[in-house]
Protein backbone atom coordinates (compact mmCIF):
# COMPACT_ATOMS: atom_id res chain seq x y z
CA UNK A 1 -170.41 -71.91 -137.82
CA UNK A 2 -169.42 -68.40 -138.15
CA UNK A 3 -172.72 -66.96 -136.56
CA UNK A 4 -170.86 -68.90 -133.39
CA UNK A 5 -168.00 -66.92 -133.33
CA UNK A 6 -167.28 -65.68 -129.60
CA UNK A 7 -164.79 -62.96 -129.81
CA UNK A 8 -163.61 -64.01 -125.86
CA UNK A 9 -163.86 -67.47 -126.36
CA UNK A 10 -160.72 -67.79 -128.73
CA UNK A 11 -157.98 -69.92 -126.84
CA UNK A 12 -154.62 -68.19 -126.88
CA UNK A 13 -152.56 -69.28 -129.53
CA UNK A 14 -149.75 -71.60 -127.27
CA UNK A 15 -148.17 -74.49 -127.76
CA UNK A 16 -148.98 -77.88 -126.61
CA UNK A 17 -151.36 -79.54 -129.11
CA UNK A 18 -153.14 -82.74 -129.31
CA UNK A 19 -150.52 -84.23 -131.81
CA UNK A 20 -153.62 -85.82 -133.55
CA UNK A 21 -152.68 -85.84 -137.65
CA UNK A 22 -154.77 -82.65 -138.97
CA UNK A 23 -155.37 -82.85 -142.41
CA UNK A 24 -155.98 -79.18 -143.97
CA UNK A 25 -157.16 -77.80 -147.22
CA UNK A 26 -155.34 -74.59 -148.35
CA UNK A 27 -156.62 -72.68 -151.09
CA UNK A 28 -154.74 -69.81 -152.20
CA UNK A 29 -155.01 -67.90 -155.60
CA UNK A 30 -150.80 -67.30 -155.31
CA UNK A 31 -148.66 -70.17 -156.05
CA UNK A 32 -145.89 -72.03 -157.43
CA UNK A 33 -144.06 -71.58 -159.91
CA UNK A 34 -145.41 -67.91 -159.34
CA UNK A 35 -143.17 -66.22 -157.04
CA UNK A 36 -144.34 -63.83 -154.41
CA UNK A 37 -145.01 -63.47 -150.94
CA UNK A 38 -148.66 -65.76 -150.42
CA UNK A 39 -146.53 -68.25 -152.53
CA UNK A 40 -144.10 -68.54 -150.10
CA UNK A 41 -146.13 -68.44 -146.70
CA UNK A 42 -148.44 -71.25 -148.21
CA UNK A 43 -145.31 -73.70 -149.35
CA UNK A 44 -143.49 -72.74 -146.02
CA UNK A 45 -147.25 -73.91 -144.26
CA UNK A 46 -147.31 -76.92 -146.39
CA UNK A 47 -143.77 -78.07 -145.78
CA UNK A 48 -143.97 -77.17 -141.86
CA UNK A 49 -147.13 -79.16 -141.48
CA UNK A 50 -145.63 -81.74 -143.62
CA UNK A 51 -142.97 -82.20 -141.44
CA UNK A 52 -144.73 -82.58 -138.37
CA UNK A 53 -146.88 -85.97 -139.81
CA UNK A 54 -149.78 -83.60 -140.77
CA UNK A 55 -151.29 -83.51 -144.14
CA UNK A 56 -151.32 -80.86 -146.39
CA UNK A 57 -153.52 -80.46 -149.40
CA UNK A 58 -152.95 -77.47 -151.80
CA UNK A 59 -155.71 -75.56 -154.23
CA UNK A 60 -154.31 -73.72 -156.20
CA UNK A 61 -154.74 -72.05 -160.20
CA UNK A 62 -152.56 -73.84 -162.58
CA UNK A 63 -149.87 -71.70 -163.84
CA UNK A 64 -147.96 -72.42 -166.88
CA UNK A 65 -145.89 -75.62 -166.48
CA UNK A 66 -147.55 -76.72 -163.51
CA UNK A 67 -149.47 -80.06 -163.93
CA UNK A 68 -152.66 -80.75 -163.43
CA UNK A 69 -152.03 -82.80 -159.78
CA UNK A 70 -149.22 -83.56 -158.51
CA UNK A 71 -148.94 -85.39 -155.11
CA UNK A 72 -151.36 -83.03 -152.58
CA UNK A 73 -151.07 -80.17 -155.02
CA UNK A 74 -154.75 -79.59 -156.79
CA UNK A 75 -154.75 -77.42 -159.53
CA UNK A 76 -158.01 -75.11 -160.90
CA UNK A 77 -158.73 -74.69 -164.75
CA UNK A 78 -157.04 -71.31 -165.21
CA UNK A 79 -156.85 -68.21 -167.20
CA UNK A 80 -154.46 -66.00 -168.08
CA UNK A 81 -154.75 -62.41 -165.91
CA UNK A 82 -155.30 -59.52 -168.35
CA UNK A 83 -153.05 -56.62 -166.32
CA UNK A 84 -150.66 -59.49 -165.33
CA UNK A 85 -149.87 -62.18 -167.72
CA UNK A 86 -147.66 -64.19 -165.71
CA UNK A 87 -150.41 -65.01 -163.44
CA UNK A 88 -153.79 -67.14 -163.90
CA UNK A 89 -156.83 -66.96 -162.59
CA UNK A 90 -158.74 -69.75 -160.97
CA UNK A 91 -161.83 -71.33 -162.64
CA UNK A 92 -163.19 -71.31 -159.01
CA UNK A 93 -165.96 -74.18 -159.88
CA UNK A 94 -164.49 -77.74 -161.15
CA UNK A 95 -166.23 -81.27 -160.40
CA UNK A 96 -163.47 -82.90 -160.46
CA UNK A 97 -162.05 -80.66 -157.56
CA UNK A 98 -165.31 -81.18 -156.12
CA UNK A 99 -165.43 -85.05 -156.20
CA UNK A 100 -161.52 -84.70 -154.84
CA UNK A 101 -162.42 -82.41 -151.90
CA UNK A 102 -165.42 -84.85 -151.12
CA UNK A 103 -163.00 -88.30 -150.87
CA UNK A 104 -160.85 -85.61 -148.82
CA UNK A 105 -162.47 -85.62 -145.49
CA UNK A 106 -160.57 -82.38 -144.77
CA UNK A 107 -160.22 -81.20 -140.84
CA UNK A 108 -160.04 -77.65 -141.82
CA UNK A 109 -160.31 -75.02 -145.12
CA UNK A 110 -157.48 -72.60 -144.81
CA UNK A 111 -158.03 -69.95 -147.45
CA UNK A 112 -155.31 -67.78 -148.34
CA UNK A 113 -157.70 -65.15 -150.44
CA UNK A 114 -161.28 -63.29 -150.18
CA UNK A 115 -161.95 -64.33 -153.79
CA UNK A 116 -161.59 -66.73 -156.36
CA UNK A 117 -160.71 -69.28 -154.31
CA UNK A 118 -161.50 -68.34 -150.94
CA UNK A 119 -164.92 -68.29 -151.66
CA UNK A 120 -164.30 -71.73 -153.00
CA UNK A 121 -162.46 -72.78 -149.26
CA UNK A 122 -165.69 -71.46 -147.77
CA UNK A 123 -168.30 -73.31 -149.48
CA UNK A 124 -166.54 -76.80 -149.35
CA UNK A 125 -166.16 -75.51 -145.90
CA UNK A 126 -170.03 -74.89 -144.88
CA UNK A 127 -170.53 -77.93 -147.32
CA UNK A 128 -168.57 -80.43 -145.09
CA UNK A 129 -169.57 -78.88 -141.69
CA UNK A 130 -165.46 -77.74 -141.20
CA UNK A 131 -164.38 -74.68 -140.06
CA UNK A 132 -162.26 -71.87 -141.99
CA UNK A 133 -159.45 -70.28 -141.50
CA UNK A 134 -158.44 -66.95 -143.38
CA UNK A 135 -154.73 -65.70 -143.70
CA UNK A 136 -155.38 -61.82 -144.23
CA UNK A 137 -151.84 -61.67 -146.71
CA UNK A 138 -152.51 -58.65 -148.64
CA UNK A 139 -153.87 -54.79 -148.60
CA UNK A 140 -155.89 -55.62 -151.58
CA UNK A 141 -156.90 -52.22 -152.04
CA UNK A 142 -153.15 -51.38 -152.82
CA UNK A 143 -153.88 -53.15 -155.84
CA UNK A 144 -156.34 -51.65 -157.58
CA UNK A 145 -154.65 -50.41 -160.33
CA UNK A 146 -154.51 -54.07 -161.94
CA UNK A 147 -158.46 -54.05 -162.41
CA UNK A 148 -159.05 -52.21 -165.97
CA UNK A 149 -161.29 -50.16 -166.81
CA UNK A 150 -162.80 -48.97 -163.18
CA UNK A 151 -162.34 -45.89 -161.43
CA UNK A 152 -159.72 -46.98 -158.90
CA UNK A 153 -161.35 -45.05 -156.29
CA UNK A 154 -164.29 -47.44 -156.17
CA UNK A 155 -162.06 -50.68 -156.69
CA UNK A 156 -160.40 -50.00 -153.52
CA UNK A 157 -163.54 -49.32 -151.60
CA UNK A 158 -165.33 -52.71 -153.08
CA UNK A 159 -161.71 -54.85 -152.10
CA UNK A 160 -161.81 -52.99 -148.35
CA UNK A 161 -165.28 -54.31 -148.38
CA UNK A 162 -164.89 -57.99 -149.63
CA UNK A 163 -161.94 -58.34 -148.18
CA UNK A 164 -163.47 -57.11 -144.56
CA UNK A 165 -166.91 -59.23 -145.43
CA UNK A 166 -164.80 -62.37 -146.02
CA UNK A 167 -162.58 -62.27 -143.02
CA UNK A 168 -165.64 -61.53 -140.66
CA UNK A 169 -167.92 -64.93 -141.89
CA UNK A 170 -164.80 -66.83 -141.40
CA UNK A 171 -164.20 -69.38 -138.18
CA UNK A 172 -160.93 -67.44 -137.53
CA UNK A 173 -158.90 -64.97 -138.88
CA UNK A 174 -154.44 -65.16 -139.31
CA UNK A 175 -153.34 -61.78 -139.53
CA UNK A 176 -149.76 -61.78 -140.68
CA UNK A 177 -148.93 -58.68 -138.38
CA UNK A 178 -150.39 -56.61 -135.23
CA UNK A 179 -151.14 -53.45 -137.07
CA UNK A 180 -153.52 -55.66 -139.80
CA UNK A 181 -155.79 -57.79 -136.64
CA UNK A 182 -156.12 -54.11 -135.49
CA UNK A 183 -156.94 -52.19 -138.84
CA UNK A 184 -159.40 -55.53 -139.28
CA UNK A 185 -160.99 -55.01 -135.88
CA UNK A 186 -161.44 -51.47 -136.44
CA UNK A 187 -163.23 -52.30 -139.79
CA UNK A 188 -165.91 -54.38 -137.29
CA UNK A 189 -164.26 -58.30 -138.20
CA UNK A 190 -165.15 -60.12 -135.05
CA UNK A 191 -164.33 -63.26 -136.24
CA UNK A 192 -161.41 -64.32 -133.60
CA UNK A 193 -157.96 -62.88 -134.82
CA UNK A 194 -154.35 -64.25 -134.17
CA UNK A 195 -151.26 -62.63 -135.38
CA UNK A 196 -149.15 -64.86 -137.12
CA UNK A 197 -146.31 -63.81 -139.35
CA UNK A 198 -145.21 -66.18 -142.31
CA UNK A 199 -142.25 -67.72 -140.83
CA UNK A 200 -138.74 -68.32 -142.06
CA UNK A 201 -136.02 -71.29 -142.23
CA UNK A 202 -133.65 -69.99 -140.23
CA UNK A 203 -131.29 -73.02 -141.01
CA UNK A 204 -131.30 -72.32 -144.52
CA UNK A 205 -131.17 -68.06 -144.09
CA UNK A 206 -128.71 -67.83 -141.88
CA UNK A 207 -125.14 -65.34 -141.62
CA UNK A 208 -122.82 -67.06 -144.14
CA UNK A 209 -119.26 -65.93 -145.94
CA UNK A 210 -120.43 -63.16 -147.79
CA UNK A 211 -117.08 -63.27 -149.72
CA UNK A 212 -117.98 -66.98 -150.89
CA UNK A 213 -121.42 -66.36 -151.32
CA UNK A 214 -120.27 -63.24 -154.18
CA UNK A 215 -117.60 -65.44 -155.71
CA UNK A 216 -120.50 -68.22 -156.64
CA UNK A 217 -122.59 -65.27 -157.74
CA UNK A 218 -119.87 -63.47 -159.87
CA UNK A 219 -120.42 -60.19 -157.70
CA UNK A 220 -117.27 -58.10 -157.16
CA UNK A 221 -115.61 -59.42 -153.54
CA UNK A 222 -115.27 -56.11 -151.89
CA UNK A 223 -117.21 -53.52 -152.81
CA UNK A 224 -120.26 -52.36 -150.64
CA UNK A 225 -123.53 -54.35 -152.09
CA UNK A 226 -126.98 -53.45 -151.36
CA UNK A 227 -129.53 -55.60 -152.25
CA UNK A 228 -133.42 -55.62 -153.25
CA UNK A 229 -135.18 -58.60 -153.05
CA UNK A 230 -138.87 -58.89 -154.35
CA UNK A 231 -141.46 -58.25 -157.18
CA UNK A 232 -140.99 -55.57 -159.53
CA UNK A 233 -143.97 -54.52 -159.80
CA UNK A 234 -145.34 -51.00 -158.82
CA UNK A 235 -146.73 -51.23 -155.67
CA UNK A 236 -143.33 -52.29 -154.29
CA UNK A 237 -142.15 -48.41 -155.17
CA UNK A 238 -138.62 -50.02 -156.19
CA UNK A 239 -138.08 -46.47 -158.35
CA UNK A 240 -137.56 -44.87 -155.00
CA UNK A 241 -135.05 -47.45 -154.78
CA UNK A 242 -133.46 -46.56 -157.96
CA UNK A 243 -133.32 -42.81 -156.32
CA UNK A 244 -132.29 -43.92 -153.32
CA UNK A 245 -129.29 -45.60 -154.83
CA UNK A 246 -127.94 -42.91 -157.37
CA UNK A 247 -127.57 -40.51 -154.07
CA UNK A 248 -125.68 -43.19 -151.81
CA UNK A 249 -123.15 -44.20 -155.34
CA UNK A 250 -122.33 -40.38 -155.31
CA UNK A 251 -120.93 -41.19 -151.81
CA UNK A 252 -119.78 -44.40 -151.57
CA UNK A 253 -118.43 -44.68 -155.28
CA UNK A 254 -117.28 -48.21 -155.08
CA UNK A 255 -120.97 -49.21 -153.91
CA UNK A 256 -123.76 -51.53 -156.33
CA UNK A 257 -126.92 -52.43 -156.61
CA UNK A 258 -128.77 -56.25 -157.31
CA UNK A 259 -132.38 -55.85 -157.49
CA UNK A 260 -133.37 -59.89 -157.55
CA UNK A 261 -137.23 -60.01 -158.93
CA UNK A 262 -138.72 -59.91 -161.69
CA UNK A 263 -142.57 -57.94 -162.26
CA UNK A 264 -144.61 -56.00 -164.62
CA UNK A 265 -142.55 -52.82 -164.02
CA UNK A 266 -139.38 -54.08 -164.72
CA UNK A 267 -138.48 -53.06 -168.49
CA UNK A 268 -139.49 -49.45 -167.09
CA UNK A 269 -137.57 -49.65 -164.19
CA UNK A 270 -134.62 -50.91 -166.28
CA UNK A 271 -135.02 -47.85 -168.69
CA UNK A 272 -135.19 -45.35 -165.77
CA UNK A 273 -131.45 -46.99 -164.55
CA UNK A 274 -130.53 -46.26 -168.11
CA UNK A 275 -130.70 -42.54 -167.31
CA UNK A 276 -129.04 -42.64 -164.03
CA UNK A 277 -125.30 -41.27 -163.42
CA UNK A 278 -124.58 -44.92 -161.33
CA UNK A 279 -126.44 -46.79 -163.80
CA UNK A 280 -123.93 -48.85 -164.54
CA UNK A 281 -123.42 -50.18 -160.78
CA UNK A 282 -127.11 -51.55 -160.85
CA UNK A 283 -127.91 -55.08 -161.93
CA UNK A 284 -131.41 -56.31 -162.43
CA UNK A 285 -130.75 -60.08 -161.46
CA UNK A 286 -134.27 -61.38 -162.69
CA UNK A 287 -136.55 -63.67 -160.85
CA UNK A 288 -134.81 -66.53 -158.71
CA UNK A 289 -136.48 -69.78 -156.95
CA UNK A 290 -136.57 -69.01 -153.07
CA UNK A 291 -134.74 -72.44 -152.00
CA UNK A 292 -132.08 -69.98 -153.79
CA UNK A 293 -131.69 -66.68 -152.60
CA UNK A 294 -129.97 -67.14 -148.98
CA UNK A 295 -126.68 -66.66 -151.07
CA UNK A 296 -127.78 -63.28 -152.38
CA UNK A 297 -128.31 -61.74 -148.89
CA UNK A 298 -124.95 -63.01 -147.71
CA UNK A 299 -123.25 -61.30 -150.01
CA UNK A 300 -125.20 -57.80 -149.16
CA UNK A 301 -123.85 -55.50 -146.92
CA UNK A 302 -127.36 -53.83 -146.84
CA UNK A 303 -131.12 -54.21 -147.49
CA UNK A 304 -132.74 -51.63 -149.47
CA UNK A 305 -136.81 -51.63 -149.36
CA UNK A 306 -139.06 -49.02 -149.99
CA UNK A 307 -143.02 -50.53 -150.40
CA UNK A 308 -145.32 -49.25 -148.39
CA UNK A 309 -147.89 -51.94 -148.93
CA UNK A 310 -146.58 -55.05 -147.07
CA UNK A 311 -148.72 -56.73 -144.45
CA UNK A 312 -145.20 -58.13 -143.08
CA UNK A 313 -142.59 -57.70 -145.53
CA UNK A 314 -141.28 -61.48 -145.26
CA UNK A 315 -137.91 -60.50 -147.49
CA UNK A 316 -136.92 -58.19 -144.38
CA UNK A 317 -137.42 -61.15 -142.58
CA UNK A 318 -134.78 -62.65 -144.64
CA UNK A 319 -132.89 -60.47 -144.73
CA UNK A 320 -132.57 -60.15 -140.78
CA UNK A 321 -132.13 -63.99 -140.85
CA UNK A 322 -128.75 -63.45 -143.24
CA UNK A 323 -127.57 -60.97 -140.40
CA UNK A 324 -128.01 -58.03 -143.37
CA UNK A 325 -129.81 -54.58 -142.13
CA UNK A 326 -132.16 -52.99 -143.44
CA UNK A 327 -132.89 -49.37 -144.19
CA UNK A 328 -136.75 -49.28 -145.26
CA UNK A 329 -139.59 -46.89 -145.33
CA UNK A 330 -141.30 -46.38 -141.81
CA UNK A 331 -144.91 -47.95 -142.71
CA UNK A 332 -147.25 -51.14 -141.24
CA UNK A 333 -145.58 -54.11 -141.92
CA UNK A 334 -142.07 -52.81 -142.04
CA UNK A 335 -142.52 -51.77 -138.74
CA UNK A 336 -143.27 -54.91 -137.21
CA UNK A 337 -140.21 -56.42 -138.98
CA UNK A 338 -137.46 -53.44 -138.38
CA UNK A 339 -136.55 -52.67 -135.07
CA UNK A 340 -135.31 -48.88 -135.95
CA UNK A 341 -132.15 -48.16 -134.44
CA UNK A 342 -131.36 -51.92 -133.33
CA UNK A 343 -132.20 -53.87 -136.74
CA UNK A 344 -131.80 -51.35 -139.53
CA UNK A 345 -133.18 -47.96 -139.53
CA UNK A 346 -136.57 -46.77 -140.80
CA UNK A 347 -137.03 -43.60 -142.67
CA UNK A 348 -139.75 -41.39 -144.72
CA UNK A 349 -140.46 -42.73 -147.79
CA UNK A 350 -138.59 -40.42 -150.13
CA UNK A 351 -135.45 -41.07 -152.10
CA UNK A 352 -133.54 -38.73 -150.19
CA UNK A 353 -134.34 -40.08 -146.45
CA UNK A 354 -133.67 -43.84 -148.02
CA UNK A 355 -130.18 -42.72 -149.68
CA UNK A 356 -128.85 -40.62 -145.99
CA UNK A 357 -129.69 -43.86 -143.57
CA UNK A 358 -128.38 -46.18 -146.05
CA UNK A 359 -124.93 -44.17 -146.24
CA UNK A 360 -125.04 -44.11 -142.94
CA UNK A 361 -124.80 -47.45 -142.47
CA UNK A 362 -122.18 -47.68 -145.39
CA UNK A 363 -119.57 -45.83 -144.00
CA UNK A 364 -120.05 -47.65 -140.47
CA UNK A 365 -118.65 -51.06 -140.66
CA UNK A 366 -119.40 -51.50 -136.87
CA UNK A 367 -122.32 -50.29 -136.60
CA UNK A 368 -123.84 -52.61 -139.55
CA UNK A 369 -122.44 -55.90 -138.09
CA UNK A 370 -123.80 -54.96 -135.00
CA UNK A 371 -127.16 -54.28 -136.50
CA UNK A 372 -127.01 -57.30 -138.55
CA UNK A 373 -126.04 -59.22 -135.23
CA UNK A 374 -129.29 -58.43 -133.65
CA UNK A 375 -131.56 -58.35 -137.13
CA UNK A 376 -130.31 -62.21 -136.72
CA UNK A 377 -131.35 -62.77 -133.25
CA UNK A 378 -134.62 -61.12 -133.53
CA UNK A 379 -135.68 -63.26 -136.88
CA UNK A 380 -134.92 -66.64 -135.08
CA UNK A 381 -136.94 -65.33 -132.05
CA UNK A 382 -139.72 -63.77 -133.71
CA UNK A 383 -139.89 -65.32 -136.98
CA UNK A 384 -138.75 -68.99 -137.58
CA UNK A 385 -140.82 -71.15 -139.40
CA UNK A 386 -141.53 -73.39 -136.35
CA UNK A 387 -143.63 -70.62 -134.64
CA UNK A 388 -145.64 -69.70 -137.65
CA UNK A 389 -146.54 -73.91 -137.56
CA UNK A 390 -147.06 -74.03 -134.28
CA UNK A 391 -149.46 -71.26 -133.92
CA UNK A 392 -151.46 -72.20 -137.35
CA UNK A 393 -151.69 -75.37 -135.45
CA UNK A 394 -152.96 -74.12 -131.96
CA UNK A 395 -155.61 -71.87 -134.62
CA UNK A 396 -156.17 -75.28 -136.06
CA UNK A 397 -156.59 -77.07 -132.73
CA UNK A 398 -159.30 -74.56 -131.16
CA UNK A 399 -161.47 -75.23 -134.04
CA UNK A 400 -161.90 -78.78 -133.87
């Protein structure tokens, strides 16, 4: 099916489906308990198409205290990662996943990764004459340095290539973000693209009573908070963070820090606040279930993020849903999320650039809540959960 692939053909992604049930297999390497962004688009997916009397299959590795099945969750014989402990990797071949995926009768494969189990989604896929679908989620090549032992220069030219190989045998392509369907176009994918950013609940992140939401997290009730929500883990560059935040505490004294997250880098990120003059004013919260964090980013006064790896950045998403906004480095994905100068502001990815918008903001009470007022408006217009289902679905639909 993907030698058929008709780069014109592709119907715009609109409402109005069928309303047929569409039962879908998603494989995804990323997924719960592990927290992280492909975690959440793929349960926010599930749940969405759920909702809407669709069925929703899930094939996924099984991560420590995660059973075997449970309900349309199918777990993969795992292994523990070597550069990551906390997450497994797939056994991508299992007959019994191969006997469930045959009683299955799936409409479409949705895979969420190039390997491990996207390969998987793709054979079941050619198997059982379906077509696949392929969420680009990630620059892989940002992550490189988890592979041991090879020269990172030639991991990130073999994950630009998979990555790119995978997307273009594929029935059609989800790119979470405009600037990722164009990098993939320019690296030849003609499989047809749609941009569709993982959405989020805007009933449950939503503006709330920021002084409520601190007393029930035990955060002080009027001091300026700003808040970092995500893995730490390097890519994420929460150090500049860390920088960021010991210039705006030398100007806003009263101000703190919550850095919600947990990640490989965090016992050296917690040693480098050791040595900072406002160390004392940063709190590393540790890792929190999503269905969880609204609270946290009604209590900010500001969102702090400095990675310049995101394909969307769904926490700025969040945070724009809270009404909080966000100062964060000026780079793809960001950029899509950030309206500078309406939203939050966007700045060069030093500590210094980070620390002057965010005091900024700080010191303007108006300006913020008016920021925040729009970051609102803009993440139930652009990013609720409803359009991300909807336009899966209309991907979905044209397939059939």
């Amino acid at each position: 099916m993907a030698a058929e692939h008709q780069a014109g053909g592709f119907r715009e992604v609109q409402q109005g489906l069928t309303g047929a049930c569409v039962r879908v297999a998603l494989f995804t390497n990323n997924y719960l308990p592990f927290c992280g962004g492909v975690t959440i688009s793929v349960e926010t997916l599930r749940r969405g198409l759920e909702a809407r009397g669709h069925e929703a299959w899930v094939f996924a590795p099984r991560f420590a205290g995660a059973a075997a099945c449970d309900g349309r969750v199918v777990r993969y014989p795992s292994i523990p990662a070597a550069t990551y402990p906390e997450f497994a990797l797939a056994i991508p071949y299992s007959r019994r996943v191969a006997a469930r995926v045959a009683t299955l009768d799936a409409d479409v494969f949705h895979a969420h990764h190039p390997f491990l189990l996207g390969p998987a989604a793709r054979r079941f896929a050619r198997r059982h004459r379906r077509p696949l679908v392929f969420t680009y989620h990630t620059r892989y090549e940002k992550y490189a340095h988890y592979v041991p032992l090879l020269r990172r220069s030639l991991v990130e030219a073999a994950a630009l290539r998979l990555s790119g190989r995978f997307a273009a045998r594929a029935d059609a392509v989800l790119a979470p973000s405009t600037p990722i369907a164009e990098e993939l176009r320019r690296r030849g994918v003609r499989a047809p693209i749609a941009v569709v950013p993982t959405g989020v609940d805007c009933a449950r992140f939503r503006p709330g009573d920021a002084r409520e939401a601190r007393r029930v997290l035990g955060l002080p009730a009027d001091d300026p908070l700003v808040l970092y929500v995500g893995r730490l883990d390097p890519e994420k560059s929460v150090e500049r963070v860390l920088g960021a935040f010991e210039r705006v505490a030398a100007t806003v004294p009263r101000a703190h820090l919550a850095l919600v997250g947990h990640g490989t880098d965090a016992a050296r990120l917690a040693q480098v606040t050791r040595g900072l003059t406002a160390g004392g004013r940063i709190r590393f919260v540790g890792a929190r279930a999503h269905d969880t964090l609204a609270p946290w980013y009604q209590a900010a006064d500001l969102f702090l993020f400095a990675s310049e790896t995101e394909t969307q950045g769904l926490v700025l998403a969040e945070a724009a849903a809270c009404g909080v906004p966000t100062v964060a480095v000026s780079a793809p994905g960001a950029d899509e999320v950030v309206h500078d100068g309406a939203t939050g502001v966007l700045t060069k990815g030093t500590p210094a650039a980070l620390a002057d918008a965010a005091i900024g903001l700080l010191l303007d009470p108006a300006r913020r809540r008016a920021m925040g007022a729009r970051a609102r408006e803009a993440a139930v217009r652009e990013f609720d959960v409803r359009l991300q289902v909807e336009r899966t679905l209309a991907v979905y639909e044209s397939l059939r």
